[in-house]
N, C-alpha and C. Protein backbone atom coordinates (compact mmCIF):
# COMPACT_ATOMS: atom_id res chain seq x y z
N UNK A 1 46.00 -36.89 8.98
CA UNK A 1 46.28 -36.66 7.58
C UNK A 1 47.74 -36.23 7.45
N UNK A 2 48.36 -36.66 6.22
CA UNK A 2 49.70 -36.06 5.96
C UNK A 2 49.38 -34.68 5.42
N UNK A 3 48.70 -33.82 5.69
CA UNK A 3 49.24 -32.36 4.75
C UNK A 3 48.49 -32.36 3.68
N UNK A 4 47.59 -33.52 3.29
CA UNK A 4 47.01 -33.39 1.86
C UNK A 4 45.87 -32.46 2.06
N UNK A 5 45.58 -31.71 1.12
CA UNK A 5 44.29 -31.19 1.05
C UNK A 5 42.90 -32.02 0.50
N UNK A 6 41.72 -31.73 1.28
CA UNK A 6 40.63 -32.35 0.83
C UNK A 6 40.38 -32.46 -0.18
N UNK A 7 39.99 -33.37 -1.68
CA UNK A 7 40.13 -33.14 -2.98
C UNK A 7 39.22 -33.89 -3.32
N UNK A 8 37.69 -33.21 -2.39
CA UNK A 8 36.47 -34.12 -2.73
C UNK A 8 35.75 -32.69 -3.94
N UNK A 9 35.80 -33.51 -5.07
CA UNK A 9 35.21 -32.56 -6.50
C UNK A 9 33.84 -31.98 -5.86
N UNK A 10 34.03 -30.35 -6.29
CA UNK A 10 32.62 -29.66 -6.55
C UNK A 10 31.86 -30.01 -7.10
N UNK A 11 30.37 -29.85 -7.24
CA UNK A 11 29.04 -30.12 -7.23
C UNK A 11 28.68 -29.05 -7.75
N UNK A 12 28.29 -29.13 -9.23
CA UNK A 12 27.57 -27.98 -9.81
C UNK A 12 26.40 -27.43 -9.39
N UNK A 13 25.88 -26.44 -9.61
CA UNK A 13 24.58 -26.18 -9.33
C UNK A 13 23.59 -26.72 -10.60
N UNK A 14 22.29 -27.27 -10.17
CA UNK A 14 21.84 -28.16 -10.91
C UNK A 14 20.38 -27.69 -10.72
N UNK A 15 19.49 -27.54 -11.81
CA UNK A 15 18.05 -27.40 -12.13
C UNK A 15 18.31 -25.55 -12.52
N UNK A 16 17.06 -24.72 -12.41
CA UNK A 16 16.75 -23.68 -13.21
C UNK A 16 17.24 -22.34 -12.57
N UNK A 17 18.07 -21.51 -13.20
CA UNK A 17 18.24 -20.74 -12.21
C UNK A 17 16.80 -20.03 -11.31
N UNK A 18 17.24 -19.61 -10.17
CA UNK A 18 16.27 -19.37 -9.00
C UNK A 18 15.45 -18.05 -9.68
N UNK A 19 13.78 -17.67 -9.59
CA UNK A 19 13.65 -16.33 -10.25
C UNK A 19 12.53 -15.79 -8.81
N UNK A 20 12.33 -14.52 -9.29
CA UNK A 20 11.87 -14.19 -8.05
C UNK A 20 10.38 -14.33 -7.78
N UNK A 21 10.03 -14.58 -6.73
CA UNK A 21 8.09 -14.28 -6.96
C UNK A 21 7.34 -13.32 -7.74
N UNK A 22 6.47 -14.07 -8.50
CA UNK A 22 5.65 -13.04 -9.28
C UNK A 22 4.44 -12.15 -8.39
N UNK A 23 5.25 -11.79 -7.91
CA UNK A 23 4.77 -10.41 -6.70
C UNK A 23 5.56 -9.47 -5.98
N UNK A 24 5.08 -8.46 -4.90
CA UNK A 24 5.95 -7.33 -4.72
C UNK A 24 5.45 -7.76 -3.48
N UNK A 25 7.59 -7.52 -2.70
CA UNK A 25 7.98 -7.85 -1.89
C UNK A 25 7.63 -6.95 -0.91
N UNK A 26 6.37 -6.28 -0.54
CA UNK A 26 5.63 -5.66 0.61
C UNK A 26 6.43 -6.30 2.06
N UNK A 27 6.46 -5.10 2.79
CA UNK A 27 6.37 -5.61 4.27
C UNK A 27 5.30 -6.34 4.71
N UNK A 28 4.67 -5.65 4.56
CA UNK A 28 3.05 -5.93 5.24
C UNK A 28 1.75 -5.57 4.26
N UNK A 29 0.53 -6.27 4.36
CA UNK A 29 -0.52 -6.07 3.80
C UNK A 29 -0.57 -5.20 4.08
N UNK A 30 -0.91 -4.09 3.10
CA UNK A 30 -1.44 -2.64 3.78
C UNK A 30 -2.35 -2.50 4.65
N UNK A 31 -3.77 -3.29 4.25
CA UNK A 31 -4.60 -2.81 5.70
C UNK A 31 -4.61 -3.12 7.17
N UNK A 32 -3.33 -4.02 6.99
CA UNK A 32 -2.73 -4.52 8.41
C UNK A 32 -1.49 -3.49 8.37
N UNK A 33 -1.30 -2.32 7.61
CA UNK A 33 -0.30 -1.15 7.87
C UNK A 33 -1.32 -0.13 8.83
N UNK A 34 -2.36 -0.03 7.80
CA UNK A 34 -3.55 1.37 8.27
C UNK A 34 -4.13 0.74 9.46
N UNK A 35 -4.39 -0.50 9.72
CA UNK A 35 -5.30 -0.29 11.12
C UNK A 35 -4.15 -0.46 12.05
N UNK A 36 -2.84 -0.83 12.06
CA UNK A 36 -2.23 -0.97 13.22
C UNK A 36 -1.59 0.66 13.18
N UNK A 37 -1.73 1.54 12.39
CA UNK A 37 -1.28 2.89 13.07
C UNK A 37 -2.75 3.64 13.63
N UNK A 38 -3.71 3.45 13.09
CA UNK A 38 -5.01 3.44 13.96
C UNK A 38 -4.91 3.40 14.97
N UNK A 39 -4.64 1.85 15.66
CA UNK A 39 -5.12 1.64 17.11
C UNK A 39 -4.03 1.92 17.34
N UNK A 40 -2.65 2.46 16.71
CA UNK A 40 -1.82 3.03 17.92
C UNK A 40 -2.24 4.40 18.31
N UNK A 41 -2.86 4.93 17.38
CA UNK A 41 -3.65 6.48 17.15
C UNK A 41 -4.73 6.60 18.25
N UNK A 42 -5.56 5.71 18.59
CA UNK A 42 -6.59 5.46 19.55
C UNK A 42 -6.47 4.86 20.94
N UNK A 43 -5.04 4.22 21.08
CA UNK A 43 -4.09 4.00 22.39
C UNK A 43 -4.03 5.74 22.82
N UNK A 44 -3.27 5.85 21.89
CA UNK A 44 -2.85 7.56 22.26
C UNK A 44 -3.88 8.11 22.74
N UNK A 45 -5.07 8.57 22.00
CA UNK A 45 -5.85 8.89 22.20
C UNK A 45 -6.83 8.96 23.82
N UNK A 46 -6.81 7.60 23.81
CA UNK A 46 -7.36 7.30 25.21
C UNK A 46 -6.80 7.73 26.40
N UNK A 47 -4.87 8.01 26.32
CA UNK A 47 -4.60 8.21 27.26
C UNK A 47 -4.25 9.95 27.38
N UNK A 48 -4.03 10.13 25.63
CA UNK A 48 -4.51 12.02 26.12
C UNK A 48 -4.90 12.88 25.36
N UNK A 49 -6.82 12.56 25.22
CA UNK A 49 -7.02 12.93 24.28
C UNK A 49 -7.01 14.37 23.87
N UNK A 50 -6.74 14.85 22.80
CA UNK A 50 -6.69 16.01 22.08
C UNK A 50 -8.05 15.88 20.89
N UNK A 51 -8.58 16.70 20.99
CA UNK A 51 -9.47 16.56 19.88
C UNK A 51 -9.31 17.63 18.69
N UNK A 52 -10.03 17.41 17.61
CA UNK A 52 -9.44 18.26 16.00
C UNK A 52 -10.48 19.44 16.08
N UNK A 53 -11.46 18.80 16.19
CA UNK A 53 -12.46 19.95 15.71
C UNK A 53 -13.47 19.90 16.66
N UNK A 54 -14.53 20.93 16.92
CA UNK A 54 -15.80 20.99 17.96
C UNK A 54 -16.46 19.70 17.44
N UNK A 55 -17.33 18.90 18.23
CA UNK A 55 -17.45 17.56 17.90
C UNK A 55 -18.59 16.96 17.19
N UNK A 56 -19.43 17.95 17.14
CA UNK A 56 -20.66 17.84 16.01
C UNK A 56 -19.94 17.88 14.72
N UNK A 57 -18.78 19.14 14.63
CA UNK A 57 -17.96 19.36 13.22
C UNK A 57 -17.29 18.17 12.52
N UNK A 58 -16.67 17.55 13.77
CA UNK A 58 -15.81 16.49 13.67
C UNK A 58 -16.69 15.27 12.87
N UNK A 59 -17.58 14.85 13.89
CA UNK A 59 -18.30 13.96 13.06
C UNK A 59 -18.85 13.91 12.02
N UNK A 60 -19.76 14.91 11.00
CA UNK A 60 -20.11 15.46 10.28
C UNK A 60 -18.92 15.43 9.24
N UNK A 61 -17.94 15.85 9.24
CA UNK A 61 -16.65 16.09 8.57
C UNK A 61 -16.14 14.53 8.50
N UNK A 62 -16.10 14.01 9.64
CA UNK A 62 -15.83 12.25 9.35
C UNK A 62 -16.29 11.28 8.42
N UNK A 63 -17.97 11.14 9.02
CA UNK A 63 -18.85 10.78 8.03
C UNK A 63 -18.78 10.83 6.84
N UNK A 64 -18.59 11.83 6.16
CA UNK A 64 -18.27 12.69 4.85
C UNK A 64 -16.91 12.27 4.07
N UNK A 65 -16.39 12.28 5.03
CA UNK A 65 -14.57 11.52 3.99
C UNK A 65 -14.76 10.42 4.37
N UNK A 66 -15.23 9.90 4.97
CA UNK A 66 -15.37 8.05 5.26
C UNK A 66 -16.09 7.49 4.01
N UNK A 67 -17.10 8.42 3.69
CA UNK A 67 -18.28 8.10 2.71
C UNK A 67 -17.34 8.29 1.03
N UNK A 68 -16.47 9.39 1.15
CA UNK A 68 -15.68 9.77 0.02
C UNK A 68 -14.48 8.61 0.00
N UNK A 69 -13.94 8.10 0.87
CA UNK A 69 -12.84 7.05 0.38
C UNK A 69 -13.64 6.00 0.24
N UNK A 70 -14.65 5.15 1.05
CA UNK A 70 -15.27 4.08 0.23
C UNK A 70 -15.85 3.88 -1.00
N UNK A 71 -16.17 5.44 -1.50
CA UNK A 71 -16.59 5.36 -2.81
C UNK A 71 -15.44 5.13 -3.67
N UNK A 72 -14.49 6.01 -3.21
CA UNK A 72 -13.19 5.66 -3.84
C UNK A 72 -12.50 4.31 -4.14
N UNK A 73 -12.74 3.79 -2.91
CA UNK A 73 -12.49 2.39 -3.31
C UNK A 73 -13.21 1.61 -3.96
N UNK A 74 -14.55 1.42 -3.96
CA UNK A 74 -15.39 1.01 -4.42
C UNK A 74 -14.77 0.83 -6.24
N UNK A 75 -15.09 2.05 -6.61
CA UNK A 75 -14.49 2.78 -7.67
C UNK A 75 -13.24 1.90 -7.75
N UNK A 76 -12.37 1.82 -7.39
CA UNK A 76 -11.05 1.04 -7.60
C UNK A 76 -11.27 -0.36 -7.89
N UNK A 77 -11.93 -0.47 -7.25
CA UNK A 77 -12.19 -2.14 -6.96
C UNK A 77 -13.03 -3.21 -7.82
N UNK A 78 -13.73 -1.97 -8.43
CA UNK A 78 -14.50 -2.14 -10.26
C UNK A 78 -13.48 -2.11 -11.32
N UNK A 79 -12.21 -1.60 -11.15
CA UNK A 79 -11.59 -1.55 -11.69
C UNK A 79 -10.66 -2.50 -12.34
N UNK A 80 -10.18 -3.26 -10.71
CA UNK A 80 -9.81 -4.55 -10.66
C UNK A 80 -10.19 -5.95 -11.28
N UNK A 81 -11.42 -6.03 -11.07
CA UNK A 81 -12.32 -6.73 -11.34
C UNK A 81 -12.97 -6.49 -13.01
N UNK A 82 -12.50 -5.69 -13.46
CA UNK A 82 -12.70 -4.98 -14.82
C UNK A 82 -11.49 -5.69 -15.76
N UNK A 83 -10.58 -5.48 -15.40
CA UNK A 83 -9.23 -6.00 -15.63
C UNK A 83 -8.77 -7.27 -15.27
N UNK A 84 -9.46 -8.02 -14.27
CA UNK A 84 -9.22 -9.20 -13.76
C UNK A 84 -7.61 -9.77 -13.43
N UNK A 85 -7.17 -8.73 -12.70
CA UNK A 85 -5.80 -8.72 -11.87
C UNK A 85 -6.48 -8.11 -10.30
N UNK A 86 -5.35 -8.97 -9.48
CA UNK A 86 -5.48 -8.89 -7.64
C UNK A 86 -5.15 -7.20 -7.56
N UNK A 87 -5.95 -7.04 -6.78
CA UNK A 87 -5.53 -5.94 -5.68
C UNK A 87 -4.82 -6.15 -4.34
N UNK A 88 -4.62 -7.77 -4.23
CA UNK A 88 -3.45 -7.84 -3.05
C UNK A 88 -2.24 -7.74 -3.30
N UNK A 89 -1.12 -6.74 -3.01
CA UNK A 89 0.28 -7.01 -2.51
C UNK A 89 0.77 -8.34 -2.75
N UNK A 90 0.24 -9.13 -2.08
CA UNK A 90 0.81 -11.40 -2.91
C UNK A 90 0.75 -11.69 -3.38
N UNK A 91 -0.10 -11.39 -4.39
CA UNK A 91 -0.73 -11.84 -5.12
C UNK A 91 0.19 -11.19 -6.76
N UNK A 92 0.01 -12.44 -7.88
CA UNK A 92 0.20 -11.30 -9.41
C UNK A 92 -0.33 -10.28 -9.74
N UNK A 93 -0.05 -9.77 -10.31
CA UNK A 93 -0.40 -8.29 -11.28
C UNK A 93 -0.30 -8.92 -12.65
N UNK A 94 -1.56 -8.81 -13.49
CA UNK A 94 -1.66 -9.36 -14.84
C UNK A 94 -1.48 -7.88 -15.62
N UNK A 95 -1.81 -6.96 -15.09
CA UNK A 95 -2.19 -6.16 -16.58
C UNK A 95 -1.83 -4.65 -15.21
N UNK A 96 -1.60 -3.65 -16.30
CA UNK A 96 -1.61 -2.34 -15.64
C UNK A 96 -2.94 -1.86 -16.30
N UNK A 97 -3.06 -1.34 -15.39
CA UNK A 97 -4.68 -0.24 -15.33
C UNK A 97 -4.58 0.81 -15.45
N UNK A 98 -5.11 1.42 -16.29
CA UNK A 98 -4.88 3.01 -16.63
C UNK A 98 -6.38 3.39 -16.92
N UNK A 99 -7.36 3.00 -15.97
CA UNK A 99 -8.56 3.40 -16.60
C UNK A 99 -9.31 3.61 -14.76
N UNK A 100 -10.01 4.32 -15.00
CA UNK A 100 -10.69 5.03 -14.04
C UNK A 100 -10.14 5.87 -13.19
N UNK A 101 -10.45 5.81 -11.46
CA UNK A 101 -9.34 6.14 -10.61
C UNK A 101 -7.54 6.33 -11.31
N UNK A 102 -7.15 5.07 -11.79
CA UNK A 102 -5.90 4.97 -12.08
C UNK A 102 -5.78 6.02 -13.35
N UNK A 103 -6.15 6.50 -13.56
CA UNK A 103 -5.91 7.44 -14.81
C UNK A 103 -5.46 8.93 -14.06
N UNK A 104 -5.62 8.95 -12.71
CA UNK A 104 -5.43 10.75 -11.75
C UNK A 104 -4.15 10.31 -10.68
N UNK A 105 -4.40 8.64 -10.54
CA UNK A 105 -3.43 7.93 -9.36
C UNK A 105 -2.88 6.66 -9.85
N UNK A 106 -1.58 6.59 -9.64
CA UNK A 106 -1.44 5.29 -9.04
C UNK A 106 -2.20 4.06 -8.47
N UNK A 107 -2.23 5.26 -7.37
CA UNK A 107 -2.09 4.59 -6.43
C UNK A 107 -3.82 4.55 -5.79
N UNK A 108 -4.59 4.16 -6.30
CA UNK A 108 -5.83 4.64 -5.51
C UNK A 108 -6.41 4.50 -4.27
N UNK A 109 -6.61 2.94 -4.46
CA UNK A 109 -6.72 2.14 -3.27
C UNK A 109 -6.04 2.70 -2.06
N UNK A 110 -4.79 3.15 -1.95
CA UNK A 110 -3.84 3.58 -0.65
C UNK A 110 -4.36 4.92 -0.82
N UNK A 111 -4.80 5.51 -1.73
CA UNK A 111 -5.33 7.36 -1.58
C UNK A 111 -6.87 6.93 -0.79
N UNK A 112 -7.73 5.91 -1.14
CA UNK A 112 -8.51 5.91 -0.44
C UNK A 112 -8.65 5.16 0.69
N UNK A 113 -7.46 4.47 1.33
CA UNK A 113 -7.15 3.97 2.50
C UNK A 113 -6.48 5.37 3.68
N UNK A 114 -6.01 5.86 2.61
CA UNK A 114 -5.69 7.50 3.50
C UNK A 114 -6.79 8.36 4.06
N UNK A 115 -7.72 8.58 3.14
CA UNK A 115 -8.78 8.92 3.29
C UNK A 115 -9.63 8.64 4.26
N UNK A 116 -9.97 7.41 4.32
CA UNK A 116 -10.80 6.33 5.49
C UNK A 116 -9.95 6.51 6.46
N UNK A 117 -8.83 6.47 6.51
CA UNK A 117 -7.97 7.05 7.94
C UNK A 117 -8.00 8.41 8.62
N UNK A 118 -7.95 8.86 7.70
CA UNK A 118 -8.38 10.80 8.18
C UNK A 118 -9.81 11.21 8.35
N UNK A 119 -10.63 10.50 7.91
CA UNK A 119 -11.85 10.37 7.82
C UNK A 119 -12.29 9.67 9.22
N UNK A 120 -12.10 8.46 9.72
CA UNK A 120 -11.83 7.85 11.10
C UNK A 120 -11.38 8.47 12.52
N UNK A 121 -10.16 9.01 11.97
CA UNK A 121 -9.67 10.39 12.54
C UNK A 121 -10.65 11.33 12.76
N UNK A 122 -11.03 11.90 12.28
CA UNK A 122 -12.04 12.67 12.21
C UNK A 122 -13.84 12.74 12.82
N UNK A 123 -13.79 11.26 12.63
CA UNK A 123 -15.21 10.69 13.35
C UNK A 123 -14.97 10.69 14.74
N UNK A 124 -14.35 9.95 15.41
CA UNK A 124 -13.38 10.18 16.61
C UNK A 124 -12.91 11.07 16.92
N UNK A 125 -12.34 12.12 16.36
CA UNK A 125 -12.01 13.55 17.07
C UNK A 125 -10.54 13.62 18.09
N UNK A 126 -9.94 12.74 16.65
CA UNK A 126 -8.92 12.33 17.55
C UNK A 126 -7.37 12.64 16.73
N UNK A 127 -6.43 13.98 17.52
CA UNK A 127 -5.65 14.63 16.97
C UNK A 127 -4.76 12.92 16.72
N UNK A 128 -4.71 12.00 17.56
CA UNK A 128 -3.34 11.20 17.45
C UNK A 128 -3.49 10.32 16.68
N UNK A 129 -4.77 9.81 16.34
CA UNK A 129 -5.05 9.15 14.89
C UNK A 129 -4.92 9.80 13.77
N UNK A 130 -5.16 11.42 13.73
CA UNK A 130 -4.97 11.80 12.21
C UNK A 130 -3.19 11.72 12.60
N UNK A 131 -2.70 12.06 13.50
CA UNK A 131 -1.17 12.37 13.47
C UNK A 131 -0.70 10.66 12.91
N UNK A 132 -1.23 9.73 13.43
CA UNK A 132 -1.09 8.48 12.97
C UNK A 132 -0.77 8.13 11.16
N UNK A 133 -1.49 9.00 10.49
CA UNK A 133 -1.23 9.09 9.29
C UNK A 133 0.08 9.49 8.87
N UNK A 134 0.92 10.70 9.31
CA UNK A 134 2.19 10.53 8.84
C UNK A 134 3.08 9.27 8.84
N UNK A 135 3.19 8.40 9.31
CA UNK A 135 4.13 7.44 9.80
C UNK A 135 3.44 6.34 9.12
N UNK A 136 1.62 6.18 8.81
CA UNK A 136 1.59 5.01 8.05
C UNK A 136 1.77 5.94 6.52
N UNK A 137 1.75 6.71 6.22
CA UNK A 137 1.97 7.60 4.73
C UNK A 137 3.69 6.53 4.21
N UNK A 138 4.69 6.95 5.52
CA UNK A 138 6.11 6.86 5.19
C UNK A 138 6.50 5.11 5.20
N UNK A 139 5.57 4.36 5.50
CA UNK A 139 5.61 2.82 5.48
C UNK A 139 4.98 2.53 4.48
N UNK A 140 3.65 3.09 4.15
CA UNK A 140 2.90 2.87 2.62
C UNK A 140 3.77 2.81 1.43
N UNK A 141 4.42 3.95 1.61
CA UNK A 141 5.68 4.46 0.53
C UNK A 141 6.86 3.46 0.40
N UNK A 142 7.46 3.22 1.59
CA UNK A 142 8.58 2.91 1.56
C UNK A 142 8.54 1.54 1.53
N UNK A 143 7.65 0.81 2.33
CA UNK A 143 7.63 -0.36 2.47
C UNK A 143 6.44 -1.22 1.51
N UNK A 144 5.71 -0.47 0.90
CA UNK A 144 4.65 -1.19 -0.54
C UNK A 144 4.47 -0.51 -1.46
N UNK A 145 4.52 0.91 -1.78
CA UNK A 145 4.46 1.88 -2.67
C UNK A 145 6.33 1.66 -3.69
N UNK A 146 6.92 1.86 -3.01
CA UNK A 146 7.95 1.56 -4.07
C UNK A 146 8.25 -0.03 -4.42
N UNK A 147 8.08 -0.75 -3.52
CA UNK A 147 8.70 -2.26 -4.18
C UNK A 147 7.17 -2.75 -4.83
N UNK A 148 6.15 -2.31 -4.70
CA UNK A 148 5.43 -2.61 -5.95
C UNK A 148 5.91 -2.11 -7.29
N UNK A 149 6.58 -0.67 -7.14
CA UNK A 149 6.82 -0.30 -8.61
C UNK A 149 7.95 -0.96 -8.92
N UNK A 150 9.05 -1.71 -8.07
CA UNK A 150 9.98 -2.22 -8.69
C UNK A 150 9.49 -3.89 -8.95
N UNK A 151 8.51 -4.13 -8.47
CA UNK A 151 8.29 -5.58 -9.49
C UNK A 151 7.30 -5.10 -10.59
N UNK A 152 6.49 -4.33 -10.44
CA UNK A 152 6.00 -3.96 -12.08
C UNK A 152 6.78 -3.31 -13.17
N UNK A 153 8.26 -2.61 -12.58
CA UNK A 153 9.01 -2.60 -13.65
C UNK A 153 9.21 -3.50 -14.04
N UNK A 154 9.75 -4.37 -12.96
CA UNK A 154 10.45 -5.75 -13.98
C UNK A 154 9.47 -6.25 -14.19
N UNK A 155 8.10 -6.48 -13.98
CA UNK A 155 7.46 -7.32 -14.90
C UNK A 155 7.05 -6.75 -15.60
N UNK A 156 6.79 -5.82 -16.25
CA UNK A 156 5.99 -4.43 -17.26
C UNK A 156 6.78 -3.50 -18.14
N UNK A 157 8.31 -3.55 -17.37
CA UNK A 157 9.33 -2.91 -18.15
C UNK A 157 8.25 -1.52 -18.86
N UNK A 158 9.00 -1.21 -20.62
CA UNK A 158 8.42 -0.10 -20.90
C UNK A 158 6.86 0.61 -20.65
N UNK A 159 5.97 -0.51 -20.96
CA UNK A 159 4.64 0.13 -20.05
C UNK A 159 4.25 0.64 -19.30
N UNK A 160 5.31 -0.27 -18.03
CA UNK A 160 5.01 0.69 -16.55
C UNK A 160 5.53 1.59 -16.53
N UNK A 161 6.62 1.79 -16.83
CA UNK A 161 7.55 3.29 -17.16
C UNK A 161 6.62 4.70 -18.08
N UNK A 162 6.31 3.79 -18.80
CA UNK A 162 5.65 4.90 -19.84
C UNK A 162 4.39 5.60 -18.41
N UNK A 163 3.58 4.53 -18.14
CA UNK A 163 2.34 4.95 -16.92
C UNK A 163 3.21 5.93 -15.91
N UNK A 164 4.12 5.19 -15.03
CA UNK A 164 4.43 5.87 -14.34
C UNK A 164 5.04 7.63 -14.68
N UNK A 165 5.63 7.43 -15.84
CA UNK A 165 5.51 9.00 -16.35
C UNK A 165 4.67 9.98 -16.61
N UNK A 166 3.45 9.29 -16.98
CA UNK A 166 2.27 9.96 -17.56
C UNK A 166 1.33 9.91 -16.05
N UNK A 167 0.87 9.45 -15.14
CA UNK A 167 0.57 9.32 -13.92
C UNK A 167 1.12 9.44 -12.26
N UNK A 168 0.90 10.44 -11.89
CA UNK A 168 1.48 10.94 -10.30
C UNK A 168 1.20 9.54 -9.09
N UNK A 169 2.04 9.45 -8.39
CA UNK A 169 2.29 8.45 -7.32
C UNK A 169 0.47 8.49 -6.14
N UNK A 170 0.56 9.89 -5.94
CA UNK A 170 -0.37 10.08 -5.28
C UNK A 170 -1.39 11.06 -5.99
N UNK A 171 -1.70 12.27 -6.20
CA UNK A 171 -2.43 13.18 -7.06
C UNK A 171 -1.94 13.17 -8.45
């Protein structure tokens, strides 16, 4: 070439601008959050176990919050189905719920996925599964608990705002 510069014309961008999925950009399905800090809880476990409570207590005490978060969910899950919007993370969100559970939480479903975890914990007698709960608490949060609320802002704008003011994340 003599020195000329290439002076092949730009190419507009062409069709709709790009918009984002009508869903929240989760890491991970949550119950593929809660059982993989589980069985890292029950790895631990096996190799040194610590136990919570005397083990009749333990179980007894397990049983009992196992029985209390499935109801919980249960409860949630009428809710869903009440409203006829997903309870998956991939899925749309048609409508905000402010009726049952969701009227004390947010967040229910993950309060009673906590539950069934400490509760599990507990059936098992196993200090490194309940310890397992801090670390899925801080992935729940960080990695599906907030970027759900930032696509129901943007898809819900003042509504969700208004809920989220009038309703606690967790209690």
């Amino acid at each position: 070439m003599t020195g000329e510069q290439d002076q092949t014309p730009s190419i507009p961008a062409q069709g709709p601008p790009v918009q984002l999925a009508d869903r929240a950009n989760v890491i991970a399905l949550p119950p593929l959050i809660y059982l993989t800090f589980i069985l890292i809880g029950v790895g631990l476990h096996f190799i040194w176990p610590i136990p919570i409570l005397p083990s009749s207590a333990a179980r007894w005490l397990g049983r009992a919050v196992i029985s209390l978060s499935l109801a919980g969910g249960v409860l949630t899950a009428r809710e869903f189905r009440r409203w006829k919007t997903s309870f998956r993370s991939d899925r749309p969100t048609t409508s905000i719920i402010q009726t049952g559970p969701f009227r004390y939480t947010r967040n229910p479903f993950y309060l009673a996925a906590s539950a069934l975890h400490a509760g599990i914990a507990l059936r098992v007698n196993s200090f490194w599964v309940l310890a397992m709960l801090v670390p899925t608490l801080v992935v729940v949060t960080k990695g599906v608990i907030e970027r759900e609320e930032e696509y129901l802002e943007r898809k819900f704008g003042s509504e969700y705002l208004r809920y989220k003011q009038s309703v606690r994340r967790w209690f």
